[in-house]
N, C-alpha and C. Protein backbone atom coordinates (compact mmCIF):
# COMPACT_ATOMS: atom_id res chain seq x y z
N UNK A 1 0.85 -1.18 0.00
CA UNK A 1 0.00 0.00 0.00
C UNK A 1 0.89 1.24 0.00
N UNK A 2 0.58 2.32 -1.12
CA UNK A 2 1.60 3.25 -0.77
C UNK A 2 0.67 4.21 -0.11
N UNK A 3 1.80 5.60 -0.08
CA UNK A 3 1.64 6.75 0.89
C UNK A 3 0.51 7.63 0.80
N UNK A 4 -0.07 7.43 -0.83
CA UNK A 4 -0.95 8.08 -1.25
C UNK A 4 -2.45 7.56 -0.99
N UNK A 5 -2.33 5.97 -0.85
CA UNK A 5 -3.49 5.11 -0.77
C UNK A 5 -4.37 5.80 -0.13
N UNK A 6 -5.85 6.59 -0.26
CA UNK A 6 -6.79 6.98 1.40
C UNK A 6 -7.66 6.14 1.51
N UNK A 7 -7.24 4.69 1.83
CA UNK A 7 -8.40 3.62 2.52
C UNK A 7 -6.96 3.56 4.12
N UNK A 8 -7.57 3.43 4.76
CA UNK A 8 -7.22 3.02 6.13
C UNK A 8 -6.59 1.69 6.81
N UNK A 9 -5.54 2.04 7.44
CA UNK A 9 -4.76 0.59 7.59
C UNK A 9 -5.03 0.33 9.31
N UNK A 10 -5.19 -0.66 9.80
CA UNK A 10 -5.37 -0.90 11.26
C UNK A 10 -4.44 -0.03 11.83
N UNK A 11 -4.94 0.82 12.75
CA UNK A 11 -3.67 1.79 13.71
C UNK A 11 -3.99 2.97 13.26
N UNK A 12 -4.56 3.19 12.12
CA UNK A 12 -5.00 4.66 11.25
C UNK A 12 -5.75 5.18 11.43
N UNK A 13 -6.62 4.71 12.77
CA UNK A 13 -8.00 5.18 13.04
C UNK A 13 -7.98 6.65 13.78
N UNK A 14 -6.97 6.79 14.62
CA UNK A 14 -7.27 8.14 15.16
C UNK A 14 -6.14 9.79 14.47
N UNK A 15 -5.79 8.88 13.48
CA UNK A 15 -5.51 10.10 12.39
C UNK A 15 -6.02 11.00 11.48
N UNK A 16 -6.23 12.36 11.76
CA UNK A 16 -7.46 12.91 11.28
C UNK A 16 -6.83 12.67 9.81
N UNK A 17 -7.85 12.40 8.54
CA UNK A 17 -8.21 12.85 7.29
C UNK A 17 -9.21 13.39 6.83
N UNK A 18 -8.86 13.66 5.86
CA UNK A 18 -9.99 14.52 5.14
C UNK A 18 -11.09 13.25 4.29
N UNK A 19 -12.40 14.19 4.49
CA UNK A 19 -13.18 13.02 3.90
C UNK A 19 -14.14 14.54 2.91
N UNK A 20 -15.58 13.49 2.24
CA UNK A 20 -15.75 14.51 0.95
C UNK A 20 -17.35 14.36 1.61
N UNK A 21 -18.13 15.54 1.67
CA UNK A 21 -19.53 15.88 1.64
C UNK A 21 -20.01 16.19 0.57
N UNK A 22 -21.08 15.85 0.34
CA UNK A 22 -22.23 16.00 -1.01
C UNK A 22 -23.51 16.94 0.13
N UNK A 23 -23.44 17.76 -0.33
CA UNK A 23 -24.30 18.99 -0.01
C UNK A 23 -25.47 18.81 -1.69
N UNK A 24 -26.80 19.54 -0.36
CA UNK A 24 -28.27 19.86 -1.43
C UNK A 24 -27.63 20.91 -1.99
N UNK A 25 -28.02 20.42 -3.33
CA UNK A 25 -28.10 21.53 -4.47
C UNK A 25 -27.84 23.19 -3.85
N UNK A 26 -27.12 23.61 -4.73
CA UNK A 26 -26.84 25.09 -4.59
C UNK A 26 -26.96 25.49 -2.92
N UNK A 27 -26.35 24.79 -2.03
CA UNK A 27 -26.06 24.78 -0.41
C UNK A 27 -24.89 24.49 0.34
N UNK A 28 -23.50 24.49 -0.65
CA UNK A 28 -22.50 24.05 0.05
C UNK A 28 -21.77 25.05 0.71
N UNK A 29 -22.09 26.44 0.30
CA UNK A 29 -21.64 27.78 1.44
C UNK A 29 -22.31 27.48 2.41
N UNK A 30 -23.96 27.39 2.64
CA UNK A 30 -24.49 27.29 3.74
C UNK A 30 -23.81 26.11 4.76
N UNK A 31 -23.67 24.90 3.69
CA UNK A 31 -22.93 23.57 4.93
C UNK A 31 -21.49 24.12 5.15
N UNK A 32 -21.29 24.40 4.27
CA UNK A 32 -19.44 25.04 4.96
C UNK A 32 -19.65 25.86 5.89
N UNK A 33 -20.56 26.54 6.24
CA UNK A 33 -20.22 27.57 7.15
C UNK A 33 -21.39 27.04 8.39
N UNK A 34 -22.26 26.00 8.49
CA UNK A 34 -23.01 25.87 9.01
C UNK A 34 -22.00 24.40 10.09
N UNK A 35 -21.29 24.23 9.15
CA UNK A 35 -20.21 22.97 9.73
C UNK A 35 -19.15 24.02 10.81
N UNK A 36 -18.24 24.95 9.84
CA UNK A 36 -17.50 25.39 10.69
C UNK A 36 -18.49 26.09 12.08
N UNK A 37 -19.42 26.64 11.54
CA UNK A 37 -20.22 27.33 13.22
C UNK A 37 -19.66 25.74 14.20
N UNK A 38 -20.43 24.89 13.98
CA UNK A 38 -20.14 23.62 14.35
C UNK A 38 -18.63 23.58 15.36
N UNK A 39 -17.47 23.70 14.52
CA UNK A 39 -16.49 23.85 15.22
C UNK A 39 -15.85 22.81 14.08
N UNK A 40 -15.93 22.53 13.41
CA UNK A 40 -15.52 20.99 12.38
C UNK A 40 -14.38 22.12 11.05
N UNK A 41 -13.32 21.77 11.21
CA UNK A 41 -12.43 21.95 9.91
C UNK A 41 -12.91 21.69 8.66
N UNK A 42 -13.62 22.65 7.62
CA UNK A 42 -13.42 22.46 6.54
C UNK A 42 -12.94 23.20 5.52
N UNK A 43 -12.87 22.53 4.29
CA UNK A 43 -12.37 23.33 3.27
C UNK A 43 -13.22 23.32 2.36
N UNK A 44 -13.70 24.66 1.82
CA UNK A 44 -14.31 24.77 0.69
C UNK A 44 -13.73 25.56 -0.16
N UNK A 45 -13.06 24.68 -1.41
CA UNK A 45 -12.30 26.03 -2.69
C UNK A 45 -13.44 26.26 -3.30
N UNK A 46 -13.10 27.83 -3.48
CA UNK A 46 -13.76 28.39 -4.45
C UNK A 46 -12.84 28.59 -6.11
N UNK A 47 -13.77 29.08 -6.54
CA UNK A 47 -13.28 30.26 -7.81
C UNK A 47 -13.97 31.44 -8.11
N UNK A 48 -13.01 32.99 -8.27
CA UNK A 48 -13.77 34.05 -8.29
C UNK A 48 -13.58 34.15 -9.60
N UNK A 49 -14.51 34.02 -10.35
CA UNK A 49 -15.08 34.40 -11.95
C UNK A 49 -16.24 35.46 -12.01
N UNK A 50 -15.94 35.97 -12.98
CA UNK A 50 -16.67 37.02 -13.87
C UNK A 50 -18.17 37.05 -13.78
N UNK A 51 -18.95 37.37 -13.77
CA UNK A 51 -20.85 37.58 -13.81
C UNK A 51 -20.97 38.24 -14.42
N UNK A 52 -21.90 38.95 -14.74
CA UNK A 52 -23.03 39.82 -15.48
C UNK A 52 -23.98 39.87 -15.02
N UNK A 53 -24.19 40.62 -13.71
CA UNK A 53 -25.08 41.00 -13.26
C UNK A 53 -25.57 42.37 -12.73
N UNK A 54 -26.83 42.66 -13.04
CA UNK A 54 -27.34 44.11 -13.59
C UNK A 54 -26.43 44.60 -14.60
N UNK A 55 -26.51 44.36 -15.59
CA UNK A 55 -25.80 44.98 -16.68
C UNK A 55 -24.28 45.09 -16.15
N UNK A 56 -23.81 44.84 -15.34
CA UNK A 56 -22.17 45.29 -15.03
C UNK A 56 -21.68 43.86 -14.71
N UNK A 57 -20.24 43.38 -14.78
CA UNK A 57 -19.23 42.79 -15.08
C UNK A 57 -18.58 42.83 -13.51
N UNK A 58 -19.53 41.57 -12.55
CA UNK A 58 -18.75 41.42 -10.91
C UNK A 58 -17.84 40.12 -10.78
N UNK A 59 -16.78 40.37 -9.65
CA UNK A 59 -16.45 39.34 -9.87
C UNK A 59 -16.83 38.38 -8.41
N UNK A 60 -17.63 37.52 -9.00
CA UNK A 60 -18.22 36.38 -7.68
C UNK A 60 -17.35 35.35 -7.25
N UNK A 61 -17.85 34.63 -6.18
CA UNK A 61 -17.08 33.39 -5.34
C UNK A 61 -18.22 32.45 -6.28
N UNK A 62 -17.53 31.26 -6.42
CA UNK A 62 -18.07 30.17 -6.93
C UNK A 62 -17.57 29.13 -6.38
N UNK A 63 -18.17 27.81 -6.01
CA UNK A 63 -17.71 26.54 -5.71
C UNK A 63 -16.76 26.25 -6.82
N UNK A 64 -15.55 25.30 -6.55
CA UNK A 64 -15.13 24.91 -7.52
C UNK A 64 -15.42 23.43 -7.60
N UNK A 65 -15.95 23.11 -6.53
CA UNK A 65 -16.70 21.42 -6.76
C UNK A 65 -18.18 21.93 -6.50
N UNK A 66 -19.64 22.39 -7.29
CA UNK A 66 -20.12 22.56 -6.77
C UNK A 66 -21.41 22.31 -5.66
N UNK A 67 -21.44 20.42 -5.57
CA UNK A 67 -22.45 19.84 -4.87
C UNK A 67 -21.18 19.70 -3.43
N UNK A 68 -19.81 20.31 -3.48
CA UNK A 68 -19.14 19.06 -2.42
C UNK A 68 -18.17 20.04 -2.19
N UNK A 69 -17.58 19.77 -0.77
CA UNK A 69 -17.07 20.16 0.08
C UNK A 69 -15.79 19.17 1.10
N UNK A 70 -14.94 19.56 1.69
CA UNK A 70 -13.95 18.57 2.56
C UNK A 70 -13.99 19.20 4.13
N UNK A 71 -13.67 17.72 4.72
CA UNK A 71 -14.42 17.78 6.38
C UNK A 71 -13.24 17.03 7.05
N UNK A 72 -12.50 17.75 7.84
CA UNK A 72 -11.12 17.23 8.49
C UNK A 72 -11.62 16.33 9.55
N UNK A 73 -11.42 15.38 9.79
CA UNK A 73 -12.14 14.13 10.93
C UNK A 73 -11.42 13.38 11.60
N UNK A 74 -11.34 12.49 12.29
CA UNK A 74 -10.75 11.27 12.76
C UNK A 74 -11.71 10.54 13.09
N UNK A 75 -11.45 9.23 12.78
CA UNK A 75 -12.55 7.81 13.29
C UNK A 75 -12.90 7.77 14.84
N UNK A 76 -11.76 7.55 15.47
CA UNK A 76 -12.28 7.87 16.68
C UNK A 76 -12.65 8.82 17.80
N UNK A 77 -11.80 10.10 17.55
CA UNK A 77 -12.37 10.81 18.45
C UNK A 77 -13.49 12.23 18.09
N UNK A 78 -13.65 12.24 16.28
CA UNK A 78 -14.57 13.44 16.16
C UNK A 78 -15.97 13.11 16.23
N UNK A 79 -16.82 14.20 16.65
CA UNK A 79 -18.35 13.34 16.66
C UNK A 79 -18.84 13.72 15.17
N UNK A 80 -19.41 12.58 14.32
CA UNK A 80 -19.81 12.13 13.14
C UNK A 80 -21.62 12.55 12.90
N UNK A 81 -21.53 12.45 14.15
CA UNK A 81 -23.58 12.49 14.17
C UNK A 81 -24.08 13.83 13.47
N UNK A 82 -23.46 14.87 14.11
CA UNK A 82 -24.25 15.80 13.36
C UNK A 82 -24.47 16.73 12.29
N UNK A 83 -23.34 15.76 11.80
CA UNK A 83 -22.72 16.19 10.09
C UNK A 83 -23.99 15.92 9.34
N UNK A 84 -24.52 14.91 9.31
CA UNK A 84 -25.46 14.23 8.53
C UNK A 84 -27.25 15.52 8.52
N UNK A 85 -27.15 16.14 10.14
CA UNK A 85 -28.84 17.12 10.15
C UNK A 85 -28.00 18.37 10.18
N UNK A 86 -26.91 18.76 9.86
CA UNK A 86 -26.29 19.93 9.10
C UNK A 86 -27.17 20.78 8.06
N UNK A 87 -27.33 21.53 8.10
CA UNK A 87 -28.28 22.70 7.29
C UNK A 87 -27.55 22.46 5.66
N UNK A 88 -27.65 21.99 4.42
CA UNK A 88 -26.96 22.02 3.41
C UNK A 88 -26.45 20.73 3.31
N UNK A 89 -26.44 19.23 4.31
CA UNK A 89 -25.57 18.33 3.93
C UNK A 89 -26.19 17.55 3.59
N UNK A 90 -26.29 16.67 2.66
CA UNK A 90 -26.55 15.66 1.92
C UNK A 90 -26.34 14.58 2.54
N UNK A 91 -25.09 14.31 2.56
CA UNK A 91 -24.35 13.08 3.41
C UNK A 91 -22.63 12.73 3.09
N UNK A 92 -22.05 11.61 3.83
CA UNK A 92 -20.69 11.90 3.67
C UNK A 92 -20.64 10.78 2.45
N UNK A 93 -19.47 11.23 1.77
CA UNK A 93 -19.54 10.01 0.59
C UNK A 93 -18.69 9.08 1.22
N UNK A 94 -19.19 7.80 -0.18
CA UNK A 94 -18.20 6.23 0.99
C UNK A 94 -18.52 5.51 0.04
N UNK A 95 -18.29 4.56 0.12
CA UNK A 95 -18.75 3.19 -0.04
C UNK A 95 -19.23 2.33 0.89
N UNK A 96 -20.76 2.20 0.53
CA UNK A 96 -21.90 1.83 1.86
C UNK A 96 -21.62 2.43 3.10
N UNK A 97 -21.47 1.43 3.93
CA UNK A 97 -21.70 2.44 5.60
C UNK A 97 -20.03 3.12 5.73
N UNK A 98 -19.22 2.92 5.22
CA UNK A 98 -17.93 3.62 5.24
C UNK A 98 -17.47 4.93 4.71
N UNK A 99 -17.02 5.95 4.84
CA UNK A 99 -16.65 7.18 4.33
C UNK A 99 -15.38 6.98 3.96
N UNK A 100 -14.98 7.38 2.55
CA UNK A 100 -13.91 7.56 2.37
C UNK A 100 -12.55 8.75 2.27
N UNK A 101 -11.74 8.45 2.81
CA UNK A 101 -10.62 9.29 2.64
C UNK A 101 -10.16 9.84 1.68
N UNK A 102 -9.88 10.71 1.53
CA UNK A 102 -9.30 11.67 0.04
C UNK A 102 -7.96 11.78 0.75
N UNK A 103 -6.74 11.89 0.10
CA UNK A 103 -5.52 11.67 -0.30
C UNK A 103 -5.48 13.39 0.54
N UNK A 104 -4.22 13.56 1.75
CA UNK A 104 -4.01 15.01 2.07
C UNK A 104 -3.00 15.52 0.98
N UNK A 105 -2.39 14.85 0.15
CA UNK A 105 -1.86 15.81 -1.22
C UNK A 105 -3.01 16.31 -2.32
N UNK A 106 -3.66 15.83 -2.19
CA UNK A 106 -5.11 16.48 -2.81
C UNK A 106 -5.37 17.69 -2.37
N UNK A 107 -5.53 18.03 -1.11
CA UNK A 107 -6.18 19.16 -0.73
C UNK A 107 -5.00 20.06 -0.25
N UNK A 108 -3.83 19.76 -0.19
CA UNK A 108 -2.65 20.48 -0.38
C UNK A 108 -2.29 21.21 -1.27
N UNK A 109 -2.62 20.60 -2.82
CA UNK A 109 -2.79 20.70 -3.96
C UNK A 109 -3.77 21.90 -4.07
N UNK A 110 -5.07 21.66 -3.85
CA UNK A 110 -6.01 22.45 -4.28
C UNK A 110 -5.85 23.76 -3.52
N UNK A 111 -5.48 23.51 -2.25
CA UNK A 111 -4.90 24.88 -1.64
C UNK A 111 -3.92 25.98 -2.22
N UNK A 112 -3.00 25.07 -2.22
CA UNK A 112 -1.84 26.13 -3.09
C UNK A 112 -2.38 26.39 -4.15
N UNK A 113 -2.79 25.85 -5.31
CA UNK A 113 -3.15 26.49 -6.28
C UNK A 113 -4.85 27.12 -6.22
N UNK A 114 -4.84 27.86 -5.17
CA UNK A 114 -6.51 28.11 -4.39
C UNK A 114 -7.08 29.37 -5.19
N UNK A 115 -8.01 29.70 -4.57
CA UNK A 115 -8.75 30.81 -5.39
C UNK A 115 -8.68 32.24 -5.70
N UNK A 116 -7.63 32.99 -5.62
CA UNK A 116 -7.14 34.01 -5.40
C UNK A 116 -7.19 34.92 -6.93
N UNK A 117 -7.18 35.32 -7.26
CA UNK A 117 -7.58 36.00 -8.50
C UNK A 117 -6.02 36.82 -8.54
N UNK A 118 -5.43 37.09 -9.62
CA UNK A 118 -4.19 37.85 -9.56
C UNK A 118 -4.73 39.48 -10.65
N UNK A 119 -5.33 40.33 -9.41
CA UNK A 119 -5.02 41.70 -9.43
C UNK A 119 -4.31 42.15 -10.50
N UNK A 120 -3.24 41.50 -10.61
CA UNK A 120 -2.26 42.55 -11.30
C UNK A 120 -2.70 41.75 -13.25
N UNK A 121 -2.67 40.97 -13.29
CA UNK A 121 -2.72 40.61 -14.77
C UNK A 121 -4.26 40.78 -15.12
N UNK A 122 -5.31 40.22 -14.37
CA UNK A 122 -6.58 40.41 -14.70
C UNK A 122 -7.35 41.86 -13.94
N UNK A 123 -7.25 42.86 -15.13
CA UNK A 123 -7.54 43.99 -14.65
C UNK A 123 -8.75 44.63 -15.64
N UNK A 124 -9.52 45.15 -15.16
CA UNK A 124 -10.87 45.69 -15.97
C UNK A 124 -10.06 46.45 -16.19
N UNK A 125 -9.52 47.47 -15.99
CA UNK A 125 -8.96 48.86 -16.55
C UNK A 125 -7.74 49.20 -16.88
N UNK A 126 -7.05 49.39 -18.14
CA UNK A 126 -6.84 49.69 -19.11
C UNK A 126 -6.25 51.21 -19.30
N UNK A 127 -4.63 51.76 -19.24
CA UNK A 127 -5.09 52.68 -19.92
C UNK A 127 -4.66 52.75 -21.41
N UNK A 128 -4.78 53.66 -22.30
CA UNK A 128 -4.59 54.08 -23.64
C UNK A 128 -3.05 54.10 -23.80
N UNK A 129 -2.60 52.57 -25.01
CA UNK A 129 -1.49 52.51 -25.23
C UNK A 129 -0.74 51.43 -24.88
N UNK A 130 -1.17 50.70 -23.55
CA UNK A 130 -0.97 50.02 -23.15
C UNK A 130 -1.16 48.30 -23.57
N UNK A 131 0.50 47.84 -23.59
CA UNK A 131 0.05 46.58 -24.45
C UNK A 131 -0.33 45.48 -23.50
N UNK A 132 -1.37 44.38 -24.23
CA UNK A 132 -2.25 43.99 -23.39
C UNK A 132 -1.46 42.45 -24.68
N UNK A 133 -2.68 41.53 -23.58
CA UNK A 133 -2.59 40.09 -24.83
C UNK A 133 -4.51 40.23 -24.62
N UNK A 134 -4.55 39.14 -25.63
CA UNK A 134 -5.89 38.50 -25.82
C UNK A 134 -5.66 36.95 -25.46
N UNK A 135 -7.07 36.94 -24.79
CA UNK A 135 -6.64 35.57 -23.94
C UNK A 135 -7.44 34.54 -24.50
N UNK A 136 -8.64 34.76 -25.07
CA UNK A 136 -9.37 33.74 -25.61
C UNK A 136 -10.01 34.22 -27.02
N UNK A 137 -10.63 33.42 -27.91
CA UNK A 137 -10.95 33.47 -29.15
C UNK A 137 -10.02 32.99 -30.17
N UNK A 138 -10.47 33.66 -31.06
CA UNK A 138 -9.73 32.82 -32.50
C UNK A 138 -8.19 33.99 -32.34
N UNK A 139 -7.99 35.13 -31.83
CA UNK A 139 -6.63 36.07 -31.79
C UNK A 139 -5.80 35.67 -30.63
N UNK A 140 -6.38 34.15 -29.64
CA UNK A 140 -5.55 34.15 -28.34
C UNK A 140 -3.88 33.98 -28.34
N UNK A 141 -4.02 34.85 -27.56
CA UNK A 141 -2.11 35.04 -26.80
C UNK A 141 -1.53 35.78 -28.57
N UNK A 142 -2.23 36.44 -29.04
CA UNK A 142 -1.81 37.65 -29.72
C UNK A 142 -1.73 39.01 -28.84
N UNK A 143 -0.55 39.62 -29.30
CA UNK A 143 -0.23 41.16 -28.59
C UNK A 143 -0.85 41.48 -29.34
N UNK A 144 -1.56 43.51 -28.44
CA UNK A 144 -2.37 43.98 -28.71
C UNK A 144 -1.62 45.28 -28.60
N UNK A 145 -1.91 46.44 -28.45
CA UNK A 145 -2.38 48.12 -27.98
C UNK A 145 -3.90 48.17 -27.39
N UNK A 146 -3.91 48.54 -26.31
CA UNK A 146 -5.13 48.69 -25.71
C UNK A 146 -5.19 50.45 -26.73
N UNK A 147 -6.26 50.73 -27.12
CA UNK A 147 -6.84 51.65 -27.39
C UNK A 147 -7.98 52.19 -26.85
N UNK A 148 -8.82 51.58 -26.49
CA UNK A 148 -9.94 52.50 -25.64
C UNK A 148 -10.94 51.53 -25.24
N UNK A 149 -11.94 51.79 -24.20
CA UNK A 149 -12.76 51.23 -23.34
C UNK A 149 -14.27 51.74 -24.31
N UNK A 150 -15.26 50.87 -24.58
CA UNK A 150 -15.87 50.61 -25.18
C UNK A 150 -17.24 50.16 -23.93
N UNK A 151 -17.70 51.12 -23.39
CA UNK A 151 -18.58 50.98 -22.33
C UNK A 151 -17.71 50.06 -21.27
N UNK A 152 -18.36 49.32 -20.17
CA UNK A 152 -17.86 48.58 -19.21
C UNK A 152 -17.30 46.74 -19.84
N UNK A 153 -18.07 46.52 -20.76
CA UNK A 153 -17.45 45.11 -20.97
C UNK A 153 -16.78 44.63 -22.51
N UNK A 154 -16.79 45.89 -23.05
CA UNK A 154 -15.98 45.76 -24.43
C UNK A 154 -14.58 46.59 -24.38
N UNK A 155 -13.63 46.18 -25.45
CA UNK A 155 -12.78 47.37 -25.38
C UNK A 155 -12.22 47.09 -26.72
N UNK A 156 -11.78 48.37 -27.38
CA UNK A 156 -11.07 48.49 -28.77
C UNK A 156 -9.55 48.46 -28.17
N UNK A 157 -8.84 47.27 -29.09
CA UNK A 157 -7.11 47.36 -29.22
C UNK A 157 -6.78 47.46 -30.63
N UNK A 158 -5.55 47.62 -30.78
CA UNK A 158 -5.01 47.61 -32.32
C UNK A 158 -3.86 46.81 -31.88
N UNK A 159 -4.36 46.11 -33.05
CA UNK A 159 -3.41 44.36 -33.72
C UNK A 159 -2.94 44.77 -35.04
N UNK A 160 -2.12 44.31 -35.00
CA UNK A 160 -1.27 44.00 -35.81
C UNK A 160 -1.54 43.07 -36.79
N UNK A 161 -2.06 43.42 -38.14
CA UNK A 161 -2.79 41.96 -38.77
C UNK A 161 -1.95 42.84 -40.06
N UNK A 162 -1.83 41.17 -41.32
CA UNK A 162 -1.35 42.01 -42.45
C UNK A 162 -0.67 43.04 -42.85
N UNK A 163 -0.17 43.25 -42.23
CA UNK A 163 1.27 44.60 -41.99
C UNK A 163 0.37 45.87 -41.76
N UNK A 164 -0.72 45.68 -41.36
CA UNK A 164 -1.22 47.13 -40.77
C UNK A 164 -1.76 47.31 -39.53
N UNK A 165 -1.95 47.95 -39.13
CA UNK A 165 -2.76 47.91 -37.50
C UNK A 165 -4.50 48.06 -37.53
N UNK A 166 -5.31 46.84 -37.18
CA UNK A 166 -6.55 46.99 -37.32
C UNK A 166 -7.31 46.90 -35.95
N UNK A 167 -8.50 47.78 -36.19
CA UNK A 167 -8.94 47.99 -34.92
C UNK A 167 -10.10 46.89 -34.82
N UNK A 168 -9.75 46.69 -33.38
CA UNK A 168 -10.61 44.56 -32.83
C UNK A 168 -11.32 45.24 -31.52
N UNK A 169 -12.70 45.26 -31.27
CA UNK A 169 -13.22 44.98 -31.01
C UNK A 169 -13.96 43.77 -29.88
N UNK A 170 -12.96 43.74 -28.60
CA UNK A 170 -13.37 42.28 -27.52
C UNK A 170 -14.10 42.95 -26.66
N UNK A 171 -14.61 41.77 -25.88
CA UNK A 171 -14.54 41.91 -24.29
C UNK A 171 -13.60 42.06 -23.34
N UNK A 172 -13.59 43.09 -22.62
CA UNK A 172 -12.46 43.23 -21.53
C UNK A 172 -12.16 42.04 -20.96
N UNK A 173 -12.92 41.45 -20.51
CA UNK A 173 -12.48 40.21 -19.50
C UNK A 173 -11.71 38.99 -20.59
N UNK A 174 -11.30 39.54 -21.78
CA UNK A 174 -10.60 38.78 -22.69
C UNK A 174 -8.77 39.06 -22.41
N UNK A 175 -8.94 40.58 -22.15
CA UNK A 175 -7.59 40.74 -22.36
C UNK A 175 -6.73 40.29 -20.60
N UNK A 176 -5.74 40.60 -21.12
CA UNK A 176 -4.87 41.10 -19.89
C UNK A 176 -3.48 41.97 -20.20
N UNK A 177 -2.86 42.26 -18.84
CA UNK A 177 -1.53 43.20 -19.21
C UNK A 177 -0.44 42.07 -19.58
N UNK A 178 0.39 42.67 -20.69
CA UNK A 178 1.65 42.11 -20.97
C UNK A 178 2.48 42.08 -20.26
């Protein structure tokens, strides 16, 4: 059995691991935070992505698993009971009456590379002149010239196409700074 294995070896019982919750539909903020009130270690990654809501361009928290969540435990000494009438929990996943362990390089993993949005490259604003890339579409990871802001979610750059400079037409949340 190696190091990574998360099924449980006799003697392994009072070592906390991480195990995985299945939360009701669109409720796993409520069980994450209805667990930690609780006093129970968990982790819920998010991702902060883009919306459109009321006409403007926010940037929201999103599940990045979104029925499921992780619950730091041990077999023998955490109490198990009241995970299950938790406001948002579904139940713990397993195989039949057993819960299973998820691997702590997993959630080591998902940590470090966690939800943090980087400020500096993904920026709504732009000023004039400034070279940018394009990040998605048929022009991606082409250099640009930011040229001008085009209400809140478009913006004009000049590319470089055919030996002349033509003016393109994206969505902001396309570009970023060079």
């Amino acid at each position: 059995m190696n190091e990574n294995d998360a099924t449980l070896e006799s003697g392994d019982e009072a070592v906390p691991r991480w195990y995985v919750i299945q939360c009701k539909g669109g409720e796993s903020f409520r069980a994450a935070e209805h667990l930690a009130n609780q006093g129970y270690e968990v982790f819920h990654p998010v991702l902060e992505v883009q919306k459109k809501r009321r006409g403007k361009l926010e940037w929201v928290s999103e599940p990045l698993f979104p029925y499921y969540l992780f619950i730091h435990l041990d077999r023998l000494v955490s109490n198990w009971r009241p995970i299950r009438s938790t406001r948002g929990v579904l139940k713990l996943v397993g195989f039949g009456d057993m819960p299973v362990a998820v691997s702590d390089a997993l959630i080591t993993t998902l940590r470090e590379h966690g939800s943090e949005r980087d400020d500096a490259t993904v920026n709504l604003y732009f000023r004039t002149g400034e070279p940018v890339t394009i990040t998605e579409g048929p022009f991606k990871d082409l250099q640009a010239v930011f040229a001008s802001h085009k209400g809140e979610e478009r913006a004009i750059v000049l590319l470089n196409l055919l030996h002349r400079q033509q003016r393109l037409e994206v969505p902001v949340a396309q570009l970023r700074r060079s």
